[in-house]
N, C-alpha and C. Protein backbone atom coordinates (compact mmCIF):
# COMPACT_ATOMS: atom_id res chain seq x y z
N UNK A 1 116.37 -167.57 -64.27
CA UNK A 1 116.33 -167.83 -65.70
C UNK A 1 116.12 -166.51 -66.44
N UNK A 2 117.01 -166.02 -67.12
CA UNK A 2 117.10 -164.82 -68.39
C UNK A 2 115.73 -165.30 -68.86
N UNK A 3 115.22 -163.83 -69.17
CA UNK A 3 113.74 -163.72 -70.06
C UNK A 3 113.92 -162.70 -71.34
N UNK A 4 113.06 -163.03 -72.51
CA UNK A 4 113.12 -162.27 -73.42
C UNK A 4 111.74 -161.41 -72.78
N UNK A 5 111.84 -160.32 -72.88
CA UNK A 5 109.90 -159.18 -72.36
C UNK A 5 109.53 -158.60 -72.87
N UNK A 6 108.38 -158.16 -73.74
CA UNK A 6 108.08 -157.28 -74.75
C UNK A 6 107.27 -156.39 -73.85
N UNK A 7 107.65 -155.13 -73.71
CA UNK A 7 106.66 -154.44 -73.24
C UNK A 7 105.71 -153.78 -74.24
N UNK A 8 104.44 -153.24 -73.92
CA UNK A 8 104.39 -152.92 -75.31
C UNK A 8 102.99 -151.44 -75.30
N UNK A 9 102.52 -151.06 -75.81
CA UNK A 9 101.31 -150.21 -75.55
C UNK A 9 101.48 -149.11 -76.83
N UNK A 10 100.32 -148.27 -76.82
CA UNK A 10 100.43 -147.46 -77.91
C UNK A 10 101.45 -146.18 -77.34
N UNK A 11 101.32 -145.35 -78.67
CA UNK A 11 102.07 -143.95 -78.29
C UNK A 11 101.54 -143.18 -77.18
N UNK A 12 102.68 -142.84 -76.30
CA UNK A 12 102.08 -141.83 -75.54
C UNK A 12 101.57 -142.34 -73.66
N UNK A 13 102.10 -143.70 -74.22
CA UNK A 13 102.33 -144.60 -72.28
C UNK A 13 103.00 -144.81 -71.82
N UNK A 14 104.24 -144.64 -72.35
CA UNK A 14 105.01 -144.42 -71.68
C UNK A 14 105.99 -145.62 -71.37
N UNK A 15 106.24 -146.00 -72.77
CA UNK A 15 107.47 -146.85 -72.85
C UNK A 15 108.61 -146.86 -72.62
N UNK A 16 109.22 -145.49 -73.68
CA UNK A 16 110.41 -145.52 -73.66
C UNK A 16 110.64 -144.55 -71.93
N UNK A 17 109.84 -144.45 -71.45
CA UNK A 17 110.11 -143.78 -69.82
C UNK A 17 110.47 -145.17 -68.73
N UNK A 18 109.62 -145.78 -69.17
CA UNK A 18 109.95 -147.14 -68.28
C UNK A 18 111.46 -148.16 -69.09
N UNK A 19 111.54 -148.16 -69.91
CA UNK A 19 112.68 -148.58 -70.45
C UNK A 19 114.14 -148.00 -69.73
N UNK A 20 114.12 -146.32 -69.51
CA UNK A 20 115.09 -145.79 -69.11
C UNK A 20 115.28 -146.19 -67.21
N UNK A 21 113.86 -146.19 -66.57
CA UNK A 21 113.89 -146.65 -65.46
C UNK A 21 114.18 -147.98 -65.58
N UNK A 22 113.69 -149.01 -66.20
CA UNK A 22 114.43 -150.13 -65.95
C UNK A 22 115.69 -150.37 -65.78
N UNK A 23 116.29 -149.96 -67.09
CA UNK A 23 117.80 -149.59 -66.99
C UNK A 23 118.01 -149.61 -66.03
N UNK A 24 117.76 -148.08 -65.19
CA UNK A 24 118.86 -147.73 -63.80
C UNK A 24 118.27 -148.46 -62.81
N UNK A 25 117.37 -149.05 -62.90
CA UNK A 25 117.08 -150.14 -61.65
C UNK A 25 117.97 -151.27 -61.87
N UNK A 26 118.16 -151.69 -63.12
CA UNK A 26 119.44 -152.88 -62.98
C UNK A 26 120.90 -152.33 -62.71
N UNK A 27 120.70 -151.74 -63.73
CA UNK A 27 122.21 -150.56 -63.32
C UNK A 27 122.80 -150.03 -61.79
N UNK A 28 121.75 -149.81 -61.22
CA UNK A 28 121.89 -149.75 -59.86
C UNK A 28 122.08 -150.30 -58.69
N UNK A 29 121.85 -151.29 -59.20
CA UNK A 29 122.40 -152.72 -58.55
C UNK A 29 123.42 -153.38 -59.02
N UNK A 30 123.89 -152.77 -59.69
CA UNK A 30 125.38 -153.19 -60.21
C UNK A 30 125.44 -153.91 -61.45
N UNK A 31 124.22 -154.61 -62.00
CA UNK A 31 124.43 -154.80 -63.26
C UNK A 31 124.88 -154.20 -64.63
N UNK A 32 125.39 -154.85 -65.77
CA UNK A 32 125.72 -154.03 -66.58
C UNK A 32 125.05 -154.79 -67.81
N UNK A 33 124.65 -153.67 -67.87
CA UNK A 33 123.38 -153.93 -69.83
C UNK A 33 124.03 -152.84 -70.85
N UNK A 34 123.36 -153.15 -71.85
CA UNK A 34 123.59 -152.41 -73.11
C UNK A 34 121.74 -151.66 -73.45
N UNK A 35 122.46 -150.48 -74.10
CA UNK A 35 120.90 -149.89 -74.32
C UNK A 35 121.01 -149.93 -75.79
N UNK A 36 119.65 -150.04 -76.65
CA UNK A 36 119.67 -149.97 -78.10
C UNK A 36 118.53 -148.94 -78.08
N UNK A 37 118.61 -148.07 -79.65
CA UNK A 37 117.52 -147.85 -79.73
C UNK A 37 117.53 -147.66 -81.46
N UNK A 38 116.50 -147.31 -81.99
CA UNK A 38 116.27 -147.28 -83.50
C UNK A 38 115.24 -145.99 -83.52
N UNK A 39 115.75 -145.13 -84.68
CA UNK A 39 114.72 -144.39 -85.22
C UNK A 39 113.95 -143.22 -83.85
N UNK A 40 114.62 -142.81 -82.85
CA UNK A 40 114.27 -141.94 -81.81
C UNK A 40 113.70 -141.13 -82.11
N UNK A 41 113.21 -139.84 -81.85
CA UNK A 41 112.53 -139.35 -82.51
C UNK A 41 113.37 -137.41 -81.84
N UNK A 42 114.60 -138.16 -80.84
CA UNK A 42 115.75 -136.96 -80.89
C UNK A 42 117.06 -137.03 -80.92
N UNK A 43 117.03 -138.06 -81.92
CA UNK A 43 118.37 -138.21 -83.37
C UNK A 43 118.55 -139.40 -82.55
N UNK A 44 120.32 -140.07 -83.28
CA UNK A 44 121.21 -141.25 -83.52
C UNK A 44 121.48 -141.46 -82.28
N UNK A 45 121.15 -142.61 -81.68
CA UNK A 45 122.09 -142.81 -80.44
C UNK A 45 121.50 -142.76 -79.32
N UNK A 46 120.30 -142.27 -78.72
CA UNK A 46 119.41 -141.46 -77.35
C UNK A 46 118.11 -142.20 -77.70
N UNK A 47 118.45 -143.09 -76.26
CA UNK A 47 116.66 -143.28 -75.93
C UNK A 47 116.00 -142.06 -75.21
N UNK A 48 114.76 -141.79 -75.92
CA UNK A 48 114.32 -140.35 -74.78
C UNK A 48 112.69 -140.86 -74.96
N UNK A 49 112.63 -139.98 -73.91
CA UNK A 49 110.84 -140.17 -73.57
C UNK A 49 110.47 -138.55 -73.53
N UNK A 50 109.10 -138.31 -73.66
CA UNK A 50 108.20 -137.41 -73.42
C UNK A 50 108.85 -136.76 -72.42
N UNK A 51 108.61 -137.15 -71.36
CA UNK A 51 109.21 -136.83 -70.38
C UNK A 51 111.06 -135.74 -69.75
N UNK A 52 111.18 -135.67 -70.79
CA UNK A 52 112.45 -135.58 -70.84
C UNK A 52 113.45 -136.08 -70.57
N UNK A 53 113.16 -137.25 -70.11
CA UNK A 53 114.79 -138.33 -69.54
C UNK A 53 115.25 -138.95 -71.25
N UNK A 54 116.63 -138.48 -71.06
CA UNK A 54 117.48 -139.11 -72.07
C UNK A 54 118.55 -140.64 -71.31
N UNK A 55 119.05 -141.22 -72.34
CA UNK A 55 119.89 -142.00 -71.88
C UNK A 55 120.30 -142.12 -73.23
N UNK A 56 121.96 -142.22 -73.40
CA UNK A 56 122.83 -142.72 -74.33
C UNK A 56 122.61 -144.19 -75.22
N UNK A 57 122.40 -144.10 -75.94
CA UNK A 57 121.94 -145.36 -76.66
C UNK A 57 122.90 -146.08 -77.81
N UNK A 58 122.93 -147.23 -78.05
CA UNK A 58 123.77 -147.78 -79.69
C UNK A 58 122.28 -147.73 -80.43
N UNK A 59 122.34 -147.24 -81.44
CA UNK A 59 121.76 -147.06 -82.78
C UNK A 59 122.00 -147.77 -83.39
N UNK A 60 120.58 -148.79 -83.84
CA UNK A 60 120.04 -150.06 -84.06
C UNK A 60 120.17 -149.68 -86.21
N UNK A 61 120.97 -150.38 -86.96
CA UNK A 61 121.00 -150.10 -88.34
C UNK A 61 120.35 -151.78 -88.85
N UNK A 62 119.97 -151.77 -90.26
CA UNK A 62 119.78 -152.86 -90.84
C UNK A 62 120.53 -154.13 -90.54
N UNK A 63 122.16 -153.52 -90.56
CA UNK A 63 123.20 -154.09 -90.52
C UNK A 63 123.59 -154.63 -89.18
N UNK A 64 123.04 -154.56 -87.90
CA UNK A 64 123.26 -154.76 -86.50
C UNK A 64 123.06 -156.11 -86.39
N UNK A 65 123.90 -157.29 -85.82
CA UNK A 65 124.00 -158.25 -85.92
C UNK A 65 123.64 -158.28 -84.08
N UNK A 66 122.63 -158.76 -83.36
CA UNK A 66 122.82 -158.38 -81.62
C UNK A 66 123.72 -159.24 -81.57
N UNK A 67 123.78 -160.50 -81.81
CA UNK A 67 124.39 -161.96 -80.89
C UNK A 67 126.11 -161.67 -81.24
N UNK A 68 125.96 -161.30 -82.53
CA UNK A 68 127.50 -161.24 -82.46
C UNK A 68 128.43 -159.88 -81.47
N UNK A 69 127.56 -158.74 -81.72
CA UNK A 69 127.55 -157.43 -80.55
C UNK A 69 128.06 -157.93 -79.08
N UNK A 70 126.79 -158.52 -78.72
CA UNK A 70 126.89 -158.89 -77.73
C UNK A 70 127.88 -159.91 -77.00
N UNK A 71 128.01 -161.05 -78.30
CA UNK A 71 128.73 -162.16 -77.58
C UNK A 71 130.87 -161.16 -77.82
N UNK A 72 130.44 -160.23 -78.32
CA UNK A 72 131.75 -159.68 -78.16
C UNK A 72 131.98 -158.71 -76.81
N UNK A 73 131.07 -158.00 -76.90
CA UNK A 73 131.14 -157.25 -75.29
C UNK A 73 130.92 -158.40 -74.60
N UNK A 74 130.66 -159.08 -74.47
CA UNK A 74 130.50 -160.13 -72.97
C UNK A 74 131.85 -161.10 -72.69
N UNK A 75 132.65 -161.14 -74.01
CA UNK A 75 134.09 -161.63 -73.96
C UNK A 75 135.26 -161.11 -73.37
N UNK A 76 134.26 -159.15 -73.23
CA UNK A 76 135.19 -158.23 -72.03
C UNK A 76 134.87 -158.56 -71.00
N UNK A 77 133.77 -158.03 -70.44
CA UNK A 77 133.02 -157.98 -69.50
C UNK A 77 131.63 -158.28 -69.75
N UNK A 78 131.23 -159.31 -68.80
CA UNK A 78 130.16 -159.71 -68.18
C UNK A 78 128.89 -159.00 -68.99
N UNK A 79 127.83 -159.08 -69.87
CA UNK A 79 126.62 -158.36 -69.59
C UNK A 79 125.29 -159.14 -69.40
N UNK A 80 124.70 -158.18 -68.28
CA UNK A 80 123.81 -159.35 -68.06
C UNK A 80 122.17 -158.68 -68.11
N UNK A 81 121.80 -158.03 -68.98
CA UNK A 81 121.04 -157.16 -69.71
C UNK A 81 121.05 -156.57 -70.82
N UNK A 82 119.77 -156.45 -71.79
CA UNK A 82 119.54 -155.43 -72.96
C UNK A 82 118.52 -154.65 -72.37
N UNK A 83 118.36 -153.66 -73.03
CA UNK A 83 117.48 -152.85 -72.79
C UNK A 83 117.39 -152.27 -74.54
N UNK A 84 116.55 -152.98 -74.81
CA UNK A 84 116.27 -152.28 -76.85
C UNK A 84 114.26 -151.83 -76.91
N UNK A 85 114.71 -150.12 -76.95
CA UNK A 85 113.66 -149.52 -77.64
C UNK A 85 113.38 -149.54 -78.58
N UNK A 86 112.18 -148.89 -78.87
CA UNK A 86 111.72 -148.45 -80.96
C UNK A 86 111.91 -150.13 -81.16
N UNK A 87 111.51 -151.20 -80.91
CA UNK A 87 111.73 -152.54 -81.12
C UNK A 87 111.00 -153.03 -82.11
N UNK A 88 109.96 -151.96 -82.56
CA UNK A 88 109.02 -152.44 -83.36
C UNK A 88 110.10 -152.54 -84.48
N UNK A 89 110.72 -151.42 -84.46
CA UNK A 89 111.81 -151.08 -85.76
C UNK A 89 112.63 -152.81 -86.11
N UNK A 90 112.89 -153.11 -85.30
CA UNK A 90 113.91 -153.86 -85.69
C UNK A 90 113.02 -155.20 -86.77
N UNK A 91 114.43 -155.58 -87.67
CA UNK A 91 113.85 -157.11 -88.35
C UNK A 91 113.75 -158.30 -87.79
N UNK A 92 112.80 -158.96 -88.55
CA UNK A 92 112.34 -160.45 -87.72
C UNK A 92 113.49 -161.14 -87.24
N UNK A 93 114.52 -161.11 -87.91
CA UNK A 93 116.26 -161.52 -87.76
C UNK A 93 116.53 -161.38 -86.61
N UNK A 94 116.58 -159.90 -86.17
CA UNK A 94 117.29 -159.14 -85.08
C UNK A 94 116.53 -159.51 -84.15
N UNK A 95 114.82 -159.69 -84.17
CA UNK A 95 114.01 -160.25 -82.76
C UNK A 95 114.77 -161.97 -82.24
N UNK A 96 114.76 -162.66 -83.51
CA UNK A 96 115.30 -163.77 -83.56
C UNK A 96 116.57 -164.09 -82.77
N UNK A 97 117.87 -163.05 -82.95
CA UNK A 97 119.17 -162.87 -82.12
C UNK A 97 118.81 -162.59 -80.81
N UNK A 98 117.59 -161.79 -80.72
CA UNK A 98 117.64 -161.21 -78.93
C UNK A 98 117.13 -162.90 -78.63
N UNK A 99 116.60 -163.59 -78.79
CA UNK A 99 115.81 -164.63 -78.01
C UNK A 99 116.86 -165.54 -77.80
N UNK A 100 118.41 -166.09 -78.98
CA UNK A 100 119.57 -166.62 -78.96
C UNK A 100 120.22 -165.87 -77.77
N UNK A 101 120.38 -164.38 -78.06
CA UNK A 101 120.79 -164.12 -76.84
C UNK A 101 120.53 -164.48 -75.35
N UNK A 102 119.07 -164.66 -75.32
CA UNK A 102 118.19 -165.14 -74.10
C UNK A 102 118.94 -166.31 -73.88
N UNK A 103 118.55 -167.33 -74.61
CA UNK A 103 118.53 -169.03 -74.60
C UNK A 103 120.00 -169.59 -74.27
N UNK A 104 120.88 -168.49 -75.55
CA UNK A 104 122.08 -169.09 -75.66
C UNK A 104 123.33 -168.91 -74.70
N UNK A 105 123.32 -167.54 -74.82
CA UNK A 105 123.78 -166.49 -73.31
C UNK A 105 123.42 -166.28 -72.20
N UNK A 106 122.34 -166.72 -71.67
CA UNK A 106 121.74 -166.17 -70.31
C UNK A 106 121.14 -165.08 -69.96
N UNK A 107 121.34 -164.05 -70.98
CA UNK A 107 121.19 -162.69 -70.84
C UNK A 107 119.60 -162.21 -70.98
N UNK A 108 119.08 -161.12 -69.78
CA UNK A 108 118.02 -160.59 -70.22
C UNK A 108 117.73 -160.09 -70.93
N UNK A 109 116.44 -159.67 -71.90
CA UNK A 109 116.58 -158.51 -72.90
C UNK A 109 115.21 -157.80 -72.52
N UNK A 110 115.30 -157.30 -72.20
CA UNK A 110 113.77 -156.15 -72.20
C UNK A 110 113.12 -155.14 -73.82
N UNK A 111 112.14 -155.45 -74.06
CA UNK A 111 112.54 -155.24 -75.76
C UNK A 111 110.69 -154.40 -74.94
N UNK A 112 111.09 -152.69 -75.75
CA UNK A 112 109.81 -151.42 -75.95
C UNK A 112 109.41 -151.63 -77.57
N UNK A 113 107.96 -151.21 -77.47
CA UNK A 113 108.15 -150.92 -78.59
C UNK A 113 106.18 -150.92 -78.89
N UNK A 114 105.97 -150.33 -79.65
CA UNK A 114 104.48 -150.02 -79.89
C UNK A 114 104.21 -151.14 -81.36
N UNK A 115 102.94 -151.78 -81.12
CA UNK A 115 102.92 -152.97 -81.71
C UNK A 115 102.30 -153.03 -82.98
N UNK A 116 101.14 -152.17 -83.62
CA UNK A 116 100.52 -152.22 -84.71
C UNK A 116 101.07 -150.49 -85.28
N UNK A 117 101.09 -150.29 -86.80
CA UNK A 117 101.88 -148.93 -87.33
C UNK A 117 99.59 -148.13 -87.40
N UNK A 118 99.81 -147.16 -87.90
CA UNK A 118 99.06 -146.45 -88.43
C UNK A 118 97.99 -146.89 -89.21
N UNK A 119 98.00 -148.20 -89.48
CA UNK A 119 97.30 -148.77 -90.60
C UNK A 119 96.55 -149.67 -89.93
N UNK A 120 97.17 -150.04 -88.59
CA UNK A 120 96.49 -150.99 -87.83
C UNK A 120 97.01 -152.78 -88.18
N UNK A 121 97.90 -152.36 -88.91
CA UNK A 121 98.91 -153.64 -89.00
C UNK A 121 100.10 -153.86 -88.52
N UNK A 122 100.57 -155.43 -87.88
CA UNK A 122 101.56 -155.59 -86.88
C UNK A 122 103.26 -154.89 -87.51
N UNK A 123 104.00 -154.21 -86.84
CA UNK A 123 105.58 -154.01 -87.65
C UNK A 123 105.80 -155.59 -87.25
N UNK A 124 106.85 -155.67 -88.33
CA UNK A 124 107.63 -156.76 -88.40
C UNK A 124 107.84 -157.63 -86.87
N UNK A 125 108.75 -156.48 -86.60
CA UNK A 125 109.52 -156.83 -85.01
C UNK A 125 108.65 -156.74 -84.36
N UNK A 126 107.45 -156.16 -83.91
CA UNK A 126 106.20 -156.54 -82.98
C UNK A 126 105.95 -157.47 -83.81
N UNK A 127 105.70 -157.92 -84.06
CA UNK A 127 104.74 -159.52 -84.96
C UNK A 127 105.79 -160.94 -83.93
N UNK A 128 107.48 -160.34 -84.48
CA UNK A 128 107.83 -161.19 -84.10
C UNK A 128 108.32 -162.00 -82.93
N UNK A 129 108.16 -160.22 -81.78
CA UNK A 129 108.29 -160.54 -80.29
C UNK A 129 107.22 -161.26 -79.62
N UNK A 130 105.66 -160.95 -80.37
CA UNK A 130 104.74 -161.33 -80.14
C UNK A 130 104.95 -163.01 -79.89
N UNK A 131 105.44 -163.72 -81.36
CA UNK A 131 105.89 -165.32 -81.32
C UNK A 131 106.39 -165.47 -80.08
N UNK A 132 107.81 -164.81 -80.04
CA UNK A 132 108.72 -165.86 -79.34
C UNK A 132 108.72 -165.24 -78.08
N UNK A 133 108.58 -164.01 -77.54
CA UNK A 133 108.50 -163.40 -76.17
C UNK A 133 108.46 -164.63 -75.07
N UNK A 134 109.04 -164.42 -73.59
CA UNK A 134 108.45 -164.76 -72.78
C UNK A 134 107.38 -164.71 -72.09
N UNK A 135 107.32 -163.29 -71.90
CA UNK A 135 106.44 -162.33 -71.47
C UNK A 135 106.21 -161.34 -72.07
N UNK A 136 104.82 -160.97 -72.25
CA UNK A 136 104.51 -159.48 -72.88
C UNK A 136 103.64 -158.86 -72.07
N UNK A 137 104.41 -157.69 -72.00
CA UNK A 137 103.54 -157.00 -70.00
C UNK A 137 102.83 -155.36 -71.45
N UNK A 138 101.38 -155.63 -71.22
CA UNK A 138 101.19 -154.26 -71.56
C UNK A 138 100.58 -153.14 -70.50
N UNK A 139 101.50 -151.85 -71.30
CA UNK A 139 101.82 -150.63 -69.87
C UNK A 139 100.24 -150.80 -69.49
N UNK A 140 100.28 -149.81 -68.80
CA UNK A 140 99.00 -149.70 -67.57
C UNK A 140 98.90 -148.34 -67.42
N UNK A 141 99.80 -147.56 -68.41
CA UNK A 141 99.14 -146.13 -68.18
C UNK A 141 98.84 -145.83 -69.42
N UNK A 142 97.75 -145.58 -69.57
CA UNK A 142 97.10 -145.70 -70.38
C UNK A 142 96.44 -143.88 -71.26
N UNK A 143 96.97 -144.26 -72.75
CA UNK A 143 97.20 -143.11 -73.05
C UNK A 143 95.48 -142.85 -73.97
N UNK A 144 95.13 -141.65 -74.01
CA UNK A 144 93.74 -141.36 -74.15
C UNK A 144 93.36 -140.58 -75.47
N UNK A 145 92.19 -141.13 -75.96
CA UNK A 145 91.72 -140.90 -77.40
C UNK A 145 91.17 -138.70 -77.51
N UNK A 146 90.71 -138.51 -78.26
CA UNK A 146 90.68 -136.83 -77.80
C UNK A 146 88.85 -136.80 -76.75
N UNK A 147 88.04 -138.11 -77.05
CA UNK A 147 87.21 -138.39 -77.02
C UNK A 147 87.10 -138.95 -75.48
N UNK A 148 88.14 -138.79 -74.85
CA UNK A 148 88.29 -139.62 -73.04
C UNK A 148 88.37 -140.62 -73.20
N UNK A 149 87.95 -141.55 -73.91
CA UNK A 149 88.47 -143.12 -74.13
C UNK A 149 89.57 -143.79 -74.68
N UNK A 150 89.67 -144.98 -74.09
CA UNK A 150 91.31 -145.23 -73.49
C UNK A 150 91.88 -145.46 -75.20
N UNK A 151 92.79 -144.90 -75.04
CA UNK A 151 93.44 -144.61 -76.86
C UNK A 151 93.97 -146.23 -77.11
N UNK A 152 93.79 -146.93 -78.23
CA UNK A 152 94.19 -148.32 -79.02
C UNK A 152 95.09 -148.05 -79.81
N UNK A 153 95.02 -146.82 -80.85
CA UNK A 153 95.32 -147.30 -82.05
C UNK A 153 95.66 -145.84 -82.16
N UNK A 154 97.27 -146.11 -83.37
CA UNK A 154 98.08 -145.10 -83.38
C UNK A 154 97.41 -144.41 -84.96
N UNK A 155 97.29 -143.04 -84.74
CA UNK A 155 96.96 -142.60 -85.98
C UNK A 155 98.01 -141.53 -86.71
N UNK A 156 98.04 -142.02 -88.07
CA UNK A 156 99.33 -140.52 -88.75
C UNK A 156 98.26 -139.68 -88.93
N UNK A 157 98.56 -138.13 -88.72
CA UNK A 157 98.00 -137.41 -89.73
C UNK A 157 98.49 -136.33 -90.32
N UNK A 158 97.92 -135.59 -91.07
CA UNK A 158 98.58 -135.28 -92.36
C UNK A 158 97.82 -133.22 -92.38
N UNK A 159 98.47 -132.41 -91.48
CA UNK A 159 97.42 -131.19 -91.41
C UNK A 159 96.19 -131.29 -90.66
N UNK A 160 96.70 -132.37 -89.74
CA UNK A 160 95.73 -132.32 -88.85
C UNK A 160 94.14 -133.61 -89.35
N UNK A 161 94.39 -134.14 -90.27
CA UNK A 161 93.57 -135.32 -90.88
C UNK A 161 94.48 -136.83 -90.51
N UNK A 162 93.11 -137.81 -90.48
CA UNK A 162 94.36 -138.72 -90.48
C UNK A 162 94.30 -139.33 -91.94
N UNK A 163 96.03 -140.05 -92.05
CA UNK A 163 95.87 -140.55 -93.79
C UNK A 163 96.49 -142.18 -93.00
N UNK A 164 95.32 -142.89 -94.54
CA UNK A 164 95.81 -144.51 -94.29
C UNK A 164 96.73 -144.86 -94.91
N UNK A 165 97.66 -144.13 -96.14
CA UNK A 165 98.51 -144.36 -96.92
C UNK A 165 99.77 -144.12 -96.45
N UNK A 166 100.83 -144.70 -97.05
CA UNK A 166 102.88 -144.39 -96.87
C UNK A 166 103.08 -145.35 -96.65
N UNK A 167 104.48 -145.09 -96.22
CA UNK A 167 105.71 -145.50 -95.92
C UNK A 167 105.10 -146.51 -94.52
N UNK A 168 105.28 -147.42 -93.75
CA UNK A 168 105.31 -148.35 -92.37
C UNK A 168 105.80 -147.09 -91.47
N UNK A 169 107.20 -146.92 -91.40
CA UNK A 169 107.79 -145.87 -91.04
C UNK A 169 108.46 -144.78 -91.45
N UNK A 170 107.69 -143.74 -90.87
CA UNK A 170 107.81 -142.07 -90.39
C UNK A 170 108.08 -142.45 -89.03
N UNK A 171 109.69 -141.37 -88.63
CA UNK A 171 109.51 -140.87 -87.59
C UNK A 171 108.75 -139.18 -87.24
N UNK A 172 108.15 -139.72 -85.97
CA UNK A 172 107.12 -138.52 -85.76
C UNK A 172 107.03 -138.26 -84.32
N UNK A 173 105.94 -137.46 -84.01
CA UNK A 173 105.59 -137.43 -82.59
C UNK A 173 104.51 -137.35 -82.28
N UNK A 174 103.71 -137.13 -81.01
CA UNK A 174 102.15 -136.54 -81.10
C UNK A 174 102.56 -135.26 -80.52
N UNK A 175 101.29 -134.40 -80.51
CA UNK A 175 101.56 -133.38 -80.53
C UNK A 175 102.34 -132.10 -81.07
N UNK A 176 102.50 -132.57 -82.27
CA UNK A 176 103.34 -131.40 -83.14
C UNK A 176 102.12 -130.69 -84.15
N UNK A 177 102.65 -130.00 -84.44
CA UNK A 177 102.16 -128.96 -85.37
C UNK A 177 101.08 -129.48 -86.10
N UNK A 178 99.95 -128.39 -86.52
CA UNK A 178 98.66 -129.55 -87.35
C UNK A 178 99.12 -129.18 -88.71
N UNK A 179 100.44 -128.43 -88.90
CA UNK A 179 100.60 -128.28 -90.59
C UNK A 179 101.61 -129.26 -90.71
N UNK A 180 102.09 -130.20 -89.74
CA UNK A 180 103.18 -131.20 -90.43
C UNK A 180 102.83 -132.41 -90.01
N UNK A 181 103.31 -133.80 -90.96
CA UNK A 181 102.92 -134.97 -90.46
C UNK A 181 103.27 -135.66 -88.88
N UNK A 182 102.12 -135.90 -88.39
CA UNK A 182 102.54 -136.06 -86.71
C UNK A 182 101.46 -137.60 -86.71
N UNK A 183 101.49 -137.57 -85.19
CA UNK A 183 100.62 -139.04 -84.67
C UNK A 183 99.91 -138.48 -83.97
N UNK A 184 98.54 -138.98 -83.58
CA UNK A 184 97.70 -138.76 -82.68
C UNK A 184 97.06 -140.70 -82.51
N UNK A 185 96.57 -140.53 -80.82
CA UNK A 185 96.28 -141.97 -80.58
C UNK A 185 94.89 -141.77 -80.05
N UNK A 186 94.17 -142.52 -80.99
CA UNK A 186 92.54 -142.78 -80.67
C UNK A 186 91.94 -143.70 -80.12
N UNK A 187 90.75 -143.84 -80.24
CA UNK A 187 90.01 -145.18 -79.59
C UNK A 187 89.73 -145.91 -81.00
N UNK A 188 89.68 -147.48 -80.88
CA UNK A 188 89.05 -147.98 -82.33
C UNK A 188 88.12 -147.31 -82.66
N UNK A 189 86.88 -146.63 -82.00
CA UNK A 189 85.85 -146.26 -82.65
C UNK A 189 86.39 -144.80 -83.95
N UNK A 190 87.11 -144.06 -83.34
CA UNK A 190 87.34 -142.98 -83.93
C UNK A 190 88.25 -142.92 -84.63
N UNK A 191 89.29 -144.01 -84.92
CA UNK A 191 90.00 -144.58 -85.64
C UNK A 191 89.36 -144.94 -86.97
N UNK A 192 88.36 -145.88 -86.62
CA UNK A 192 88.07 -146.32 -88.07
C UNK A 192 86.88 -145.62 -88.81
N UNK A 193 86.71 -144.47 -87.62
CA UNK A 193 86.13 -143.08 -88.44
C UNK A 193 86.76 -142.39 -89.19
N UNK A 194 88.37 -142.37 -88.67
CA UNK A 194 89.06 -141.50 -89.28
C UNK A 194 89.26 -139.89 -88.25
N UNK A 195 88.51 -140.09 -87.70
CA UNK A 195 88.01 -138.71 -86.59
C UNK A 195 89.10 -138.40 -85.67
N UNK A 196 89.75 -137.97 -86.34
CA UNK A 196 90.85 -137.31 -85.35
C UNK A 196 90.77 -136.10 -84.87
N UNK A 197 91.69 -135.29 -83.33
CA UNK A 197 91.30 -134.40 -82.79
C UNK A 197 90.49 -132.65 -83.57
N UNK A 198 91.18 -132.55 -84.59
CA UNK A 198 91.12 -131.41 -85.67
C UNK A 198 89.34 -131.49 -86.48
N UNK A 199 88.92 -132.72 -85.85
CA UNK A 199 87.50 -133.29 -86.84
C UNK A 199 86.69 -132.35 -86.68
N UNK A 200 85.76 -131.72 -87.10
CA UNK A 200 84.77 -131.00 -86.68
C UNK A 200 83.96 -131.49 -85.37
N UNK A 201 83.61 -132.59 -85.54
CA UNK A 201 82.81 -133.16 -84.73
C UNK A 201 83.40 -133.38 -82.99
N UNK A 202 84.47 -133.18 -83.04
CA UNK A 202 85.42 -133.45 -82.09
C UNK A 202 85.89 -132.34 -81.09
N UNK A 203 85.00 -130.95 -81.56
CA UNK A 203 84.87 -129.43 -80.53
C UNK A 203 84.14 -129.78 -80.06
């Protein structure tokens, strides 16, 4: 039985790394999937991880309809996998099509994606994989606050501060520069301090 799967964890565990291994574990067995991704964070088109593994991706727009995508590639050939990163990105709509896809098609979908933004509130598309998922496996490697404790919660910051205000989505990274807006991932405690690595208190 096809499953819809949310994998899910904060920045920095290593999602989109297991996403690309999944892939070639189906792939390698001869299956054939489609990869999506939205909003990468090394341009249009490329799922990539930390790590440096890239893989070729379709670039997920407002306008991306999956079921109809899909039920057209599968009128060529056979697919019997998704593989969609940055999932948080997508609209409640588009979570909605992957699960038709599931139900209606047969097809697996493996759906990445980090579940609460900066603010500590659900994105859309995590809210809505959360509903309808089959399964939601969270990673197990577990990414760490500056403090040694196991990191929860994704923080923006702003010169090295963190800010509670913007946009849902910025694309960003951790570890970039403390003069430009980046992410760092804390523990709740130091989160809702605000205490990010740059804090005084935090040498």
């Amino acid at each position: 039985m096809s499953e819809l799967v949310f994998f899910t964890g904060t920045m920095d565990c290593g999602k989109s790394t297991l996403a690309a291994q999944v892939n070639y574990n189906h792939a390698s067995r001869g299956r054939r999937g489609l990869v999506f991704t939205k909003n990468d964070r090394a341009g249009s088109g490329i799922l990539s991880s930390r790590l440096g593994l890239e893989v070729a991706a379709i670039e997920v727009n407002d306008e991306t309809n999956f079921f109809s995508l899909v039920l057209e590639e599968n009128s060529h050939d056979a697919i019997d996998y998704l593989i969609c990163d940055e999932a948080q990105f997508f609209s409640r709509e588009q979570i909605n099509q992957l699960a038709h896809i599931v139900d209606d098609l047969d097809i697996d979908v493996f759906a990445f994606g980090i579940t609460s933004d900066f603010r500590t509130e659900l994105f859309p598309g995590s809210a809505r994989l959360i509903e309808l998922a089959d399964r939601i496996e969270t990673l197990q490697v577990e990414a760490l606050c500056w403090c040694g404790r196991k990191g929860t919660h994704n923080a923006r910051t702003s010169n090295g501060v963190m800010v509670t205000e913007g946009d849902q989505v910025f694309v960003g990274d951790t570890g970039v520069d403390a003069d430009v807006i980046g992410y760092e991932v804390l523990c709740r405690r130091h989160h809702m301090q605000g205490m990010t690595l740059s804090h005084p208190e935090a040498d």
